[in-house]
Protein backbone atom coordinates (compact mmCIF):
# COMPACT_ATOMS: atom_id res chain seq x y z
CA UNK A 1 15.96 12.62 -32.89
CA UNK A 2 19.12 12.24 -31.14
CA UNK A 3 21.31 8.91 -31.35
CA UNK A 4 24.26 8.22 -30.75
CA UNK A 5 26.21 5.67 -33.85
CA UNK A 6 27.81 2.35 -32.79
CA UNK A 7 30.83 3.43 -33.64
CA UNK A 8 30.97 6.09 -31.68
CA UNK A 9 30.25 4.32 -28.31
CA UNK A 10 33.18 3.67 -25.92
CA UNK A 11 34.94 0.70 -26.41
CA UNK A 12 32.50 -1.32 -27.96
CA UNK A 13 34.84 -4.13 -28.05
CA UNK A 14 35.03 -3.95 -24.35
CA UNK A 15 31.48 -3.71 -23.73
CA UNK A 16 30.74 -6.71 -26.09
CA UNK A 17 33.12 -8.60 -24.17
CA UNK A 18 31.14 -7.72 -20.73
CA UNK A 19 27.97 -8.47 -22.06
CA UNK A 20 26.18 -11.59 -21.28
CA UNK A 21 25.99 -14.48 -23.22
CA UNK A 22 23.30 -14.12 -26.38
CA UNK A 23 20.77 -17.39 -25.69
CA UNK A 24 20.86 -20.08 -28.66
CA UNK A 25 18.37 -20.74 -30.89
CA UNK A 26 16.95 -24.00 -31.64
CA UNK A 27 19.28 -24.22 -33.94
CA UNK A 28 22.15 -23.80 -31.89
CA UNK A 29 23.04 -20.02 -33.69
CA UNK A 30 22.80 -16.86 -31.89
CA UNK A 31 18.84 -15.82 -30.66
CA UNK A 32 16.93 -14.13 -33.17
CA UNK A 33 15.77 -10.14 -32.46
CA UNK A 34 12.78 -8.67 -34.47
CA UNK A 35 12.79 -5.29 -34.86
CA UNK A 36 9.67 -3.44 -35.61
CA UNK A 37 9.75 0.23 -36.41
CA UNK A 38 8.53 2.16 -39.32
CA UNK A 39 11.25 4.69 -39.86
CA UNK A 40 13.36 2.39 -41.94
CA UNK A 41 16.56 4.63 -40.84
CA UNK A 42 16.30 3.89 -37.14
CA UNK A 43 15.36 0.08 -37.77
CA UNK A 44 19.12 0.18 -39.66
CA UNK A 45 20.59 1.57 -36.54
CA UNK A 46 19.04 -0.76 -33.81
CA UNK A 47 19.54 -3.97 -35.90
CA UNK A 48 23.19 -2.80 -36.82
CA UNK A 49 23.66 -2.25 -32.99
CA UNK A 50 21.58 -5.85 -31.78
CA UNK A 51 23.82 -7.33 -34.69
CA UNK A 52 27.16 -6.09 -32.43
CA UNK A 53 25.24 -7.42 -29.50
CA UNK A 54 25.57 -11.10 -30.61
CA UNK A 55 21.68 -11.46 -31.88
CA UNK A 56 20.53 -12.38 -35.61
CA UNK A 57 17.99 -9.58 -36.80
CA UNK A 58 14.81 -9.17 -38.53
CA UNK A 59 13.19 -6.23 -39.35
CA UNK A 60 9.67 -5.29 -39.57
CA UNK A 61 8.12 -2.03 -40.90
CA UNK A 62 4.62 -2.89 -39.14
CA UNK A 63 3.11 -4.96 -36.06
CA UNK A 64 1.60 -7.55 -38.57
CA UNK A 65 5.29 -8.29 -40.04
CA UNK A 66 7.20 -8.40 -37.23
CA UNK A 67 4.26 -11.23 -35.53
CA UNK A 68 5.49 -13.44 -38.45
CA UNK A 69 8.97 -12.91 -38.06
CA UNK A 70 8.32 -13.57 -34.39
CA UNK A 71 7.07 -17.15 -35.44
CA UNK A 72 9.58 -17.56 -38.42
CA UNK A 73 12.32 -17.58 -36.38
CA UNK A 74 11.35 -18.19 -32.52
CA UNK A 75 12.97 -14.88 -31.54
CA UNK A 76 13.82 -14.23 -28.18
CA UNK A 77 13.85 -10.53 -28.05
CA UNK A 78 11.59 -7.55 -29.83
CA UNK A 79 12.14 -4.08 -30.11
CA UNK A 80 9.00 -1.88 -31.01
CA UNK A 81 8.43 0.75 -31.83
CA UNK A 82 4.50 2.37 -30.33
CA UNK A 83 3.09 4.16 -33.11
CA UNK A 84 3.23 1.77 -36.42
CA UNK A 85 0.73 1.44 -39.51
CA UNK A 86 -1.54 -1.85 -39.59
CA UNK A 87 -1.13 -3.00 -36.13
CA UNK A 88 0.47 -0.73 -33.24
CA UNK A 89 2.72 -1.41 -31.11
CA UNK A 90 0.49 -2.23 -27.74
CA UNK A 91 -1.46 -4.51 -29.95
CA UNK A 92 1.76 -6.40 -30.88
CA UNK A 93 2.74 -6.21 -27.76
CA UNK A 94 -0.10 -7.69 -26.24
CA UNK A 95 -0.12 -10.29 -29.09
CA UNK A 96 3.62 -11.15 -29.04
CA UNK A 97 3.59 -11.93 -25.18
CA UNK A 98 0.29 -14.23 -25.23
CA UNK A 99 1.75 -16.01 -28.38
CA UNK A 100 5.49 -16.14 -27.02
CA UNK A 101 5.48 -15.67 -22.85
CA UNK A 102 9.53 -15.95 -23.25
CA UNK A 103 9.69 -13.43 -25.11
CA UNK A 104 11.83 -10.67 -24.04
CA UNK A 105 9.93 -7.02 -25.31
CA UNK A 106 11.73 -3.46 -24.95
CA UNK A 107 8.69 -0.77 -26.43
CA UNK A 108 10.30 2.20 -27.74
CA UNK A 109 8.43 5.30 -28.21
CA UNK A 110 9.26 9.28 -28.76
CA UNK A 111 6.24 10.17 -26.01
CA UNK A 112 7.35 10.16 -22.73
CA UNK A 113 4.35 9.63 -21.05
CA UNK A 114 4.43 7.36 -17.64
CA UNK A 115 0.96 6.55 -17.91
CA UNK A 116 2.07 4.55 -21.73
CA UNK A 117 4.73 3.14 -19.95
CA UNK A 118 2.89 1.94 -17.37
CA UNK A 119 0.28 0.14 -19.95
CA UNK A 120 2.81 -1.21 -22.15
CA UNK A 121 5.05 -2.66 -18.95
CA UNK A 122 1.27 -4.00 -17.90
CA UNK A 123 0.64 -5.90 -21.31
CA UNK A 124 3.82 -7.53 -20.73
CA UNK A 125 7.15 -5.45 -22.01
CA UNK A 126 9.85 -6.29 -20.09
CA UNK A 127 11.52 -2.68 -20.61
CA UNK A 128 10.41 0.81 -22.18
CA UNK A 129 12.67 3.01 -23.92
CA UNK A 130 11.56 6.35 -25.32
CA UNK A 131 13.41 8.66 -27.74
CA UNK A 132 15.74 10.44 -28.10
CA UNK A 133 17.65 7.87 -26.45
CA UNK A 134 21.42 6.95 -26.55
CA UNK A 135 22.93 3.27 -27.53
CA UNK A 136 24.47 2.64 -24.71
CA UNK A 137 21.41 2.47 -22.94
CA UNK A 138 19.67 0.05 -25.35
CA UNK A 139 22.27 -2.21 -24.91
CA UNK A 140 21.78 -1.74 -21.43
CA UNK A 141 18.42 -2.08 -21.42
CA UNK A 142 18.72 -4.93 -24.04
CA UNK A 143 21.44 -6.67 -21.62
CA UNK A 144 18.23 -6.39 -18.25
CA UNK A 145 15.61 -7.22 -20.52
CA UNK A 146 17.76 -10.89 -21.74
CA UNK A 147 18.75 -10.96 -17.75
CA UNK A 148 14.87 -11.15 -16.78
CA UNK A 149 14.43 -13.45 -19.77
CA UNK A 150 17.33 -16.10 -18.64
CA UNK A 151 16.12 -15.86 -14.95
CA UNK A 152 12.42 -16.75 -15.63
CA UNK A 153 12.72 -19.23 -18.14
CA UNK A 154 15.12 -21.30 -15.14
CA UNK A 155 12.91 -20.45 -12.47
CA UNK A 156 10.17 -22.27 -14.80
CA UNK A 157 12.46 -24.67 -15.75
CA UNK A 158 13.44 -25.35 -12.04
CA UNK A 159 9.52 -25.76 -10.87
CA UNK A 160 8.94 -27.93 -13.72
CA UNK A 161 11.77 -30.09 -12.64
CA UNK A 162 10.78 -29.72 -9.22
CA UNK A 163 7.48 -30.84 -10.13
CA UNK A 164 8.17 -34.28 -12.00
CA UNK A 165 10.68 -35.25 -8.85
CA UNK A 166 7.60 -34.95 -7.07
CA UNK A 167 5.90 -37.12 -8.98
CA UNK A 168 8.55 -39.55 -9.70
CA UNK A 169 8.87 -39.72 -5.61
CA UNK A 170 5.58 -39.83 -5.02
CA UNK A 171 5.05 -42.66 -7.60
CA UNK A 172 8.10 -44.51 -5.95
CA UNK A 173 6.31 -43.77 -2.43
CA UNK A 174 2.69 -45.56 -3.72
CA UNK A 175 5.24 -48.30 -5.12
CA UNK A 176 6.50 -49.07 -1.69
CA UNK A 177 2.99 -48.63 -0.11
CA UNK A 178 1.56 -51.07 -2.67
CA UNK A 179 4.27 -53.65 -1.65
CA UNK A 180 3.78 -53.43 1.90
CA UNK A 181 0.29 -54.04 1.20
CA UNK A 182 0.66 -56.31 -0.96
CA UNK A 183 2.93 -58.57 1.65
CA UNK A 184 0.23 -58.50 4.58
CA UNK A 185 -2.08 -59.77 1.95
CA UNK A 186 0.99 -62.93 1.12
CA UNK A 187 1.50 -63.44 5.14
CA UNK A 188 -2.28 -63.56 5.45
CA UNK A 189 -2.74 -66.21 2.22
CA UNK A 190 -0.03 -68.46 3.74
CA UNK A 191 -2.01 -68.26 7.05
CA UNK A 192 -5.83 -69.11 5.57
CA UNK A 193 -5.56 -70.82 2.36
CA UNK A 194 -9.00 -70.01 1.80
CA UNK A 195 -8.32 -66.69 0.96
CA UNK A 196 -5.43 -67.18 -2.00
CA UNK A 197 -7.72 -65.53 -4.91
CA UNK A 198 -10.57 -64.64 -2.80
CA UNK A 199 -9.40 -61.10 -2.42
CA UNK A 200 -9.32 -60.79 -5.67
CA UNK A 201 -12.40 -61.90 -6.49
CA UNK A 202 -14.13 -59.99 -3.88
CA UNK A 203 -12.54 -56.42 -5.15
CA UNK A 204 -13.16 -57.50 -8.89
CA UNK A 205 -16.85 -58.26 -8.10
CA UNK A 206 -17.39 -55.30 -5.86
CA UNK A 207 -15.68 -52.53 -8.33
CA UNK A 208 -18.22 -53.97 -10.83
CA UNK A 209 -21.01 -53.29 -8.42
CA UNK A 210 -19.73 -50.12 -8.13
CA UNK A 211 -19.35 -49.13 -11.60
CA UNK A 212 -22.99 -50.54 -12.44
CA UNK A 213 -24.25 -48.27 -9.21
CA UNK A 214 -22.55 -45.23 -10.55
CA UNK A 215 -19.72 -44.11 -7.96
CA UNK A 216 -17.06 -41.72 -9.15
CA UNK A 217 -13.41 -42.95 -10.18
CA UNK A 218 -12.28 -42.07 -6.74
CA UNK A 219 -14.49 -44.78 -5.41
CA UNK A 220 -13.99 -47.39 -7.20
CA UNK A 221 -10.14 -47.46 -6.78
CA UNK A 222 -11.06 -47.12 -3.19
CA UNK A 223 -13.20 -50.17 -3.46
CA UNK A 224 -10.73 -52.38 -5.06
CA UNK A 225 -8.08 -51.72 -2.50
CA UNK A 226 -10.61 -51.93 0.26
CA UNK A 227 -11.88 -55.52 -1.71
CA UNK A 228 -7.94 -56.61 -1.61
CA UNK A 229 -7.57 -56.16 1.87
CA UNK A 230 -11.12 -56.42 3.46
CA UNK A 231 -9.72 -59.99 5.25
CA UNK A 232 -6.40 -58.48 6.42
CA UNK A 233 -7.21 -58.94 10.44
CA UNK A 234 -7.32 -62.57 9.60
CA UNK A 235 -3.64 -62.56 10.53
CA UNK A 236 -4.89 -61.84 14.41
CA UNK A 237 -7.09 -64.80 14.37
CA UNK A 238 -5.76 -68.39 15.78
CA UNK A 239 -4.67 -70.40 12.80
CA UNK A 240 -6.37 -73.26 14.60
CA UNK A 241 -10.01 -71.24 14.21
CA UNK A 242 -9.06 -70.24 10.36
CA UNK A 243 -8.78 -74.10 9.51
CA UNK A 244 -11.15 -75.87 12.00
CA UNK A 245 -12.67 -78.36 9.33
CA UNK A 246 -16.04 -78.32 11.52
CA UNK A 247 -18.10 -75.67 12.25
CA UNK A 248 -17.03 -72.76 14.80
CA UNK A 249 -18.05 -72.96 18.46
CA UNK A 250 -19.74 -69.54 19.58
CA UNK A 251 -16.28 -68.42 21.36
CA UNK A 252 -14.37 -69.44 18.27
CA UNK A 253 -16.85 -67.34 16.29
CA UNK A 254 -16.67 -64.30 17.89
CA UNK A 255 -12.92 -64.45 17.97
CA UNK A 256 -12.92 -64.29 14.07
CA UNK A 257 -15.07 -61.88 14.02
CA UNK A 258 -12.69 -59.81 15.68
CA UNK A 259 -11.10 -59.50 11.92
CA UNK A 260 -12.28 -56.26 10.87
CA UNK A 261 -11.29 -54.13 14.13
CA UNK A 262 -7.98 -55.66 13.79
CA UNK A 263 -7.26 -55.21 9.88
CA UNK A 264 -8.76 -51.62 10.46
CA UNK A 265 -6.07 -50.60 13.31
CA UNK A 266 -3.45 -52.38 10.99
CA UNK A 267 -4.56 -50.59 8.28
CA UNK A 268 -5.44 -47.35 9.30
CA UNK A 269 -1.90 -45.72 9.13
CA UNK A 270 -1.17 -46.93 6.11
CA UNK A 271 -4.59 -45.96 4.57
CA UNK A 272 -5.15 -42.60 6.10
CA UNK A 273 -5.27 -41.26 2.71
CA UNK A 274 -7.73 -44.18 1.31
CA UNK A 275 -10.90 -43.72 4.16
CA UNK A 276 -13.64 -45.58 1.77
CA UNK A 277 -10.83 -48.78 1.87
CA UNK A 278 -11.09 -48.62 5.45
CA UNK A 279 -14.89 -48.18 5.70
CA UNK A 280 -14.98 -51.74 3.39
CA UNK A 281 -11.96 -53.45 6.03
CA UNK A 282 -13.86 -52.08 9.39
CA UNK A 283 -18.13 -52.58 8.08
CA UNK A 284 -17.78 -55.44 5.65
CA UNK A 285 -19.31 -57.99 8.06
CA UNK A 286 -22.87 -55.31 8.83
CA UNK A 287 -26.15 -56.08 7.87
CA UNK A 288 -28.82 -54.06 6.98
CA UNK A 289 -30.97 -55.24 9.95
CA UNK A 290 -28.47 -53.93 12.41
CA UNK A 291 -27.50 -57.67 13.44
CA UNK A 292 -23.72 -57.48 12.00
CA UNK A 293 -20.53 -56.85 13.22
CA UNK A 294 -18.56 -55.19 14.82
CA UNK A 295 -20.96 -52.24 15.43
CA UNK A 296 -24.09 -53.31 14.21
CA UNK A 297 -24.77 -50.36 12.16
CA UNK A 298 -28.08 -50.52 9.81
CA UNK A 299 -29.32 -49.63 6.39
CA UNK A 300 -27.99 -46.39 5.06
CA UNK A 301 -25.55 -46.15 8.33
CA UNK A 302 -23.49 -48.43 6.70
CA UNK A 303 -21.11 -47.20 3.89
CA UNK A 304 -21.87 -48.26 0.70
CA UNK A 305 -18.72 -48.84 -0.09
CA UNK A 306 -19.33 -51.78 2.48
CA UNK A 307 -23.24 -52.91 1.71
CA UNK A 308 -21.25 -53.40 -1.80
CA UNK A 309 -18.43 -55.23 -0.64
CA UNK A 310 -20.84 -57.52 2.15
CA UNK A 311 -22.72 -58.99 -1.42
CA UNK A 312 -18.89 -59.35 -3.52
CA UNK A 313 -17.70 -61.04 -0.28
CA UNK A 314 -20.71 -63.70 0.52
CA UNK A 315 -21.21 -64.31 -3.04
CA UNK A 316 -17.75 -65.28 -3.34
CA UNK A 317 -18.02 -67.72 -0.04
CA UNK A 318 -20.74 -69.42 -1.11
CA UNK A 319 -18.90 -70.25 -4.43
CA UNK A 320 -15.86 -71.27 -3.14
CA UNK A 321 -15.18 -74.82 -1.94
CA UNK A 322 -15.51 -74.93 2.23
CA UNK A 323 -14.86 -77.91 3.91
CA UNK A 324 -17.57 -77.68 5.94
CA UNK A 325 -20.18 -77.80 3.29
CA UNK A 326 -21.22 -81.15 0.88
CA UNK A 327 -19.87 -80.75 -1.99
CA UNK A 328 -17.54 -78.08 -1.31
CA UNK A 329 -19.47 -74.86 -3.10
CA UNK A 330 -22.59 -74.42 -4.35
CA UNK A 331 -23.70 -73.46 -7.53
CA UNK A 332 -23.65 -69.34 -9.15
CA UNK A 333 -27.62 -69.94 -9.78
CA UNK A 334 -28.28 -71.33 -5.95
CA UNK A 335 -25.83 -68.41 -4.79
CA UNK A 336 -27.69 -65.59 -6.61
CA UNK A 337 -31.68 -67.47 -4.48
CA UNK A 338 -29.79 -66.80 -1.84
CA UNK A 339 -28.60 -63.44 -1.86
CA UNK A 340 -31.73 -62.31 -3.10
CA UNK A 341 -33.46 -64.24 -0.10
CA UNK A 342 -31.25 -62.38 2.47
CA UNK A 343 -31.99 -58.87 0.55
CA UNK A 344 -33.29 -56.59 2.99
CA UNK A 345 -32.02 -58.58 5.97
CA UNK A 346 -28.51 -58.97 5.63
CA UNK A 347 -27.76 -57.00 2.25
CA UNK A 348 -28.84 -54.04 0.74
CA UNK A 349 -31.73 -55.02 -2.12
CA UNK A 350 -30.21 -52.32 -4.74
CA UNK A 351 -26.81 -53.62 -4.44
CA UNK A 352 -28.23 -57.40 -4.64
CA UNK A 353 -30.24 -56.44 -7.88
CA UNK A 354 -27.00 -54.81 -9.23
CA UNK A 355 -24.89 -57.75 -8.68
CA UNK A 356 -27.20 -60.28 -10.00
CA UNK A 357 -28.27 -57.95 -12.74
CA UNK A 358 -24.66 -58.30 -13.52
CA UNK A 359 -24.63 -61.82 -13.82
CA UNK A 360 -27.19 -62.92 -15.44
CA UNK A 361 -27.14 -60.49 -18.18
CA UNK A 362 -23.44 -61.22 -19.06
CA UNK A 363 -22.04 -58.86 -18.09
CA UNK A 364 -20.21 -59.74 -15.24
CA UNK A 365 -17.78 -62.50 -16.71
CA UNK A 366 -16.93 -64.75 -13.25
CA UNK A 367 -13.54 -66.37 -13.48
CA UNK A 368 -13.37 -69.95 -12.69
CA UNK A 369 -14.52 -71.24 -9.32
CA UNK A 370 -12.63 -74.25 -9.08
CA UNK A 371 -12.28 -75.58 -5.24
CA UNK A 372 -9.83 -74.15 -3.15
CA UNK A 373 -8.15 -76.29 0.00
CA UNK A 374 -8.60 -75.61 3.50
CA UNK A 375 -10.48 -73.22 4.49
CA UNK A 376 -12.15 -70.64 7.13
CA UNK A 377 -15.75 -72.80 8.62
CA UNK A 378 -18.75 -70.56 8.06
CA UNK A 379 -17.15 -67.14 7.70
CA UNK A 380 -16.10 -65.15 4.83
C-alpha cells in the first residue's frame, strides 16, 4: 500500500490555510469525522490527516462501531473503508445515509472496480477513493465531498425558507381576503338590520347540517363561508324594499330576489377558489319543485351545499322577529311543522330530517333568538 505521510505533503500549512472552513458542531467545536477501517495503521494515518484538516475524529474498526459513533457525535463526514468484519462497508453506507442524509461519505477501497464505485456512489457516497492513494487527494476529495455537503444542506435550507414565506404570505393573503369579506358583510348589516347575526346563524346551522349529512372538511368550510355571505347582493337591493314594514308588492319582490345573481357576480372573483360558497350565494333561494329562484333548478340539480343552506336560512327567518308578522317570530317547535310541511316542495326531506333531527335531540344548541329591529318583509 502506498501513502504518502502528512508530513511529507507540500506545505501543509499552506494548504490548511486554503481549505474551506470545517462546519460546527452542535456544539459550536469543529465537525466530527468517523473513520471506519479495520487496518488499525491506516485508520492512524487518515484520522491524523482529518485531525490537520480541522475535523474531531473517531475511529471505528467495524461498520457496527462506526454507526454509533455516527450517532454519538452527529458527525458530518465518514471515511470507510469496503471490506470490514461485522457489517461492510456498503451496508454502512447504505445505513449511514438513510439514518444521516447530511452526511458527507468518501468509501475507500483497494479494488478498483467501476462497477463498486458505481454502487457505492448509488447508495449514497458522496466520493470514492481506492488505494493506493496519496493524501493530497483525500484532502481533496475530503475538501469536494464537505463542498457538496455545505451546498445541499443551503439549498434545503433555502426551500425550507422559501417554503414558510409562502405560507406566511399566503396566510397574510387569506387575512386580507377574510377582511374584505368580512366588510361587504358590515356595509350590508348597516344596510338591512335584519341581517346583523343572521349570517351567522345561517352558516352555524347549515355547517351542522353538513357535518350530521357527512360532507368532507373541504365542504363544510365552504359552507360556512357560503352561510356568511349567502345575503351579500342585498347591498344591490333599494334600501326602501329591505325595510318596507308591509309586505312586498310583486315588482318589489322580484327586485329582491335579484340578491343572489348580484352577490354571486360580487363574489365570484373573490371566491374563485371557494366554488361550493358560491353555489350556496347563487342557489340558496331554489326549491326542490323547480319553483325557486333565480334558475329554478330542481331536486338533485340543486347543490347540496344549497338544499342545506335553503333549510339553515328559512329556519332562521321564521325565528327571527319580522315586522310584518304578529308577534314578531314564531316559535322553534311551529318552525320545525313547518319545514317539515314544505319537505319535498320547497326543501329537500333528508336535509329537513337532519336539521330537525338536530334539534330535537340536543344536539344542535340554538343561540338565543331574541327580536331583531327592522327588517326585510317576507324574504330571507
Amino acid at each position: 500500500m502506498t501513502m504518502q505521510q502528512p508530513e511529507a505533503s507540500s506545505a501543509p500549512d499552506a494548504a490548511a490555510a486554503e481549505a474551506e472552513p470545517v462546519p460546527r458542531n452542535e456544539d459550536d467545536g469543529p465537525a466530527w469525522c468517523v473513520v471506519a477501517d479495520d487496518e488499525p495503521r491506516l485508520r492512524q494515518v487518515l484520522t491524523r490527516l482529518m485531525t490537520m484538516e480541522g475535523f474531531r475524529c473517531a475511529e471505528a474498526s467495524n461498520g457496527v462501531e462506526a454507526l454509533r459513533l455516527l450517532g454519538q457525535h452527529r458527525a458530518a463526514l465518514l471515511l470507510s473503508d469496503l471490506r470490514m468484519p461485522q457489517l461492510d462497508g456498503l451496508e454502512l453506507l447504505e445505513a449511514a445515509h438513510a439514518d444521516y442524509p447530511d452526511l458527507a461519505i468518501v468509501m475507500i477501497t483497494a479494488v478498483a472496480d467501476v462497477s463498486t464505485a458505481v454502487q457505492a456512489l448509488s447508495r449514497g457516497a458522496t466520493d470514492y477513493l481506492t488505494k493506493p492513494f496519496h493524501i493530497e487527494e483525500v484532502r481533496a476529495r475530503v475538501r469536494q465531498a464537505m463542498e457538496k455537503r455545505r451546498l445541499q444542506i443551503e439549498n434545503r435550507d433555502y426551500h425550507d425558507q422559501l417554503e414558510a414565506r409562502v405560507r406566511e404570505q399566503a396566510s397574510r393573503i387569506e387575512e386580507l381576503y377574510r377582511v374584505g369579506i368580512q366588510a361587504l358583510v358590515d356595509a350590508l348589516e348597516v344596510k338591512d338590520l335584519y341581517t346583523r347575526g343572521h349570517s351567522v346563524r345561517v352558516s352555524l346551522y347549515a355547517t351542522t347540517i353538513a357535518r350530521e349529512l357527512g360532507l368532507d372538511p373541504t365542504m363544510l368550510e365552504q359552507i360556512e363561508l357560503g352561510g356568511h355571505v349567502h345575503d351579500i347582493g342585498k347591498i344591490g337591493v333599494r334600501e326602501s324594499v329591505l325595510n318596507k314594514p308591509e309586505r312586498l308588492t310583486p315588482d318589489e319582490y322580484q327586485h329582491i330576489m335579484t340578491h343572489p345573481e348580484v352577490g354571486y357576480r360580487l363574489l365570484a372573483p373573490l371566491l374563485a377558489h371557494a366554488p361550493v360558497a358560491l353555489n350556496v350565494v347563487l342557489w340558496h333561494h331554489e326549491r326542490v319543485d323547480g319553483q325557486g329562484l333565480p334558475h329554478g333548478l330542481d331536486g338533485s340539480g340543486i347543490p347540496v351545499e344549497a338544499r342545506i343552506t335553503a333549510v339553515a336560512d328559512s329556519f332562521d327567518a321564521m325565528t327571527s322577529a319580522r315586522p310584518y308578522r304578529a308577534g314578531g317570530f314564531i316559535t322553534v317547535e311551529a318552525a320545525i311543522v313547518e319545514l317539515r310541511r314544505c319537505a319535498g316542495t320547497q326543501f329537500d326531506p333528508h336535509v329537513v330530517s337532519a336539521f330537525t333531527g338536530l334539534i330535537e335531540s340536543g344536539r344542535l344548541h340554538l343561540p338565543p333568538l331574541a327580536p331583531q329591529p327592522g327588517g326585510t318583509a317576507g324574504v330571507a
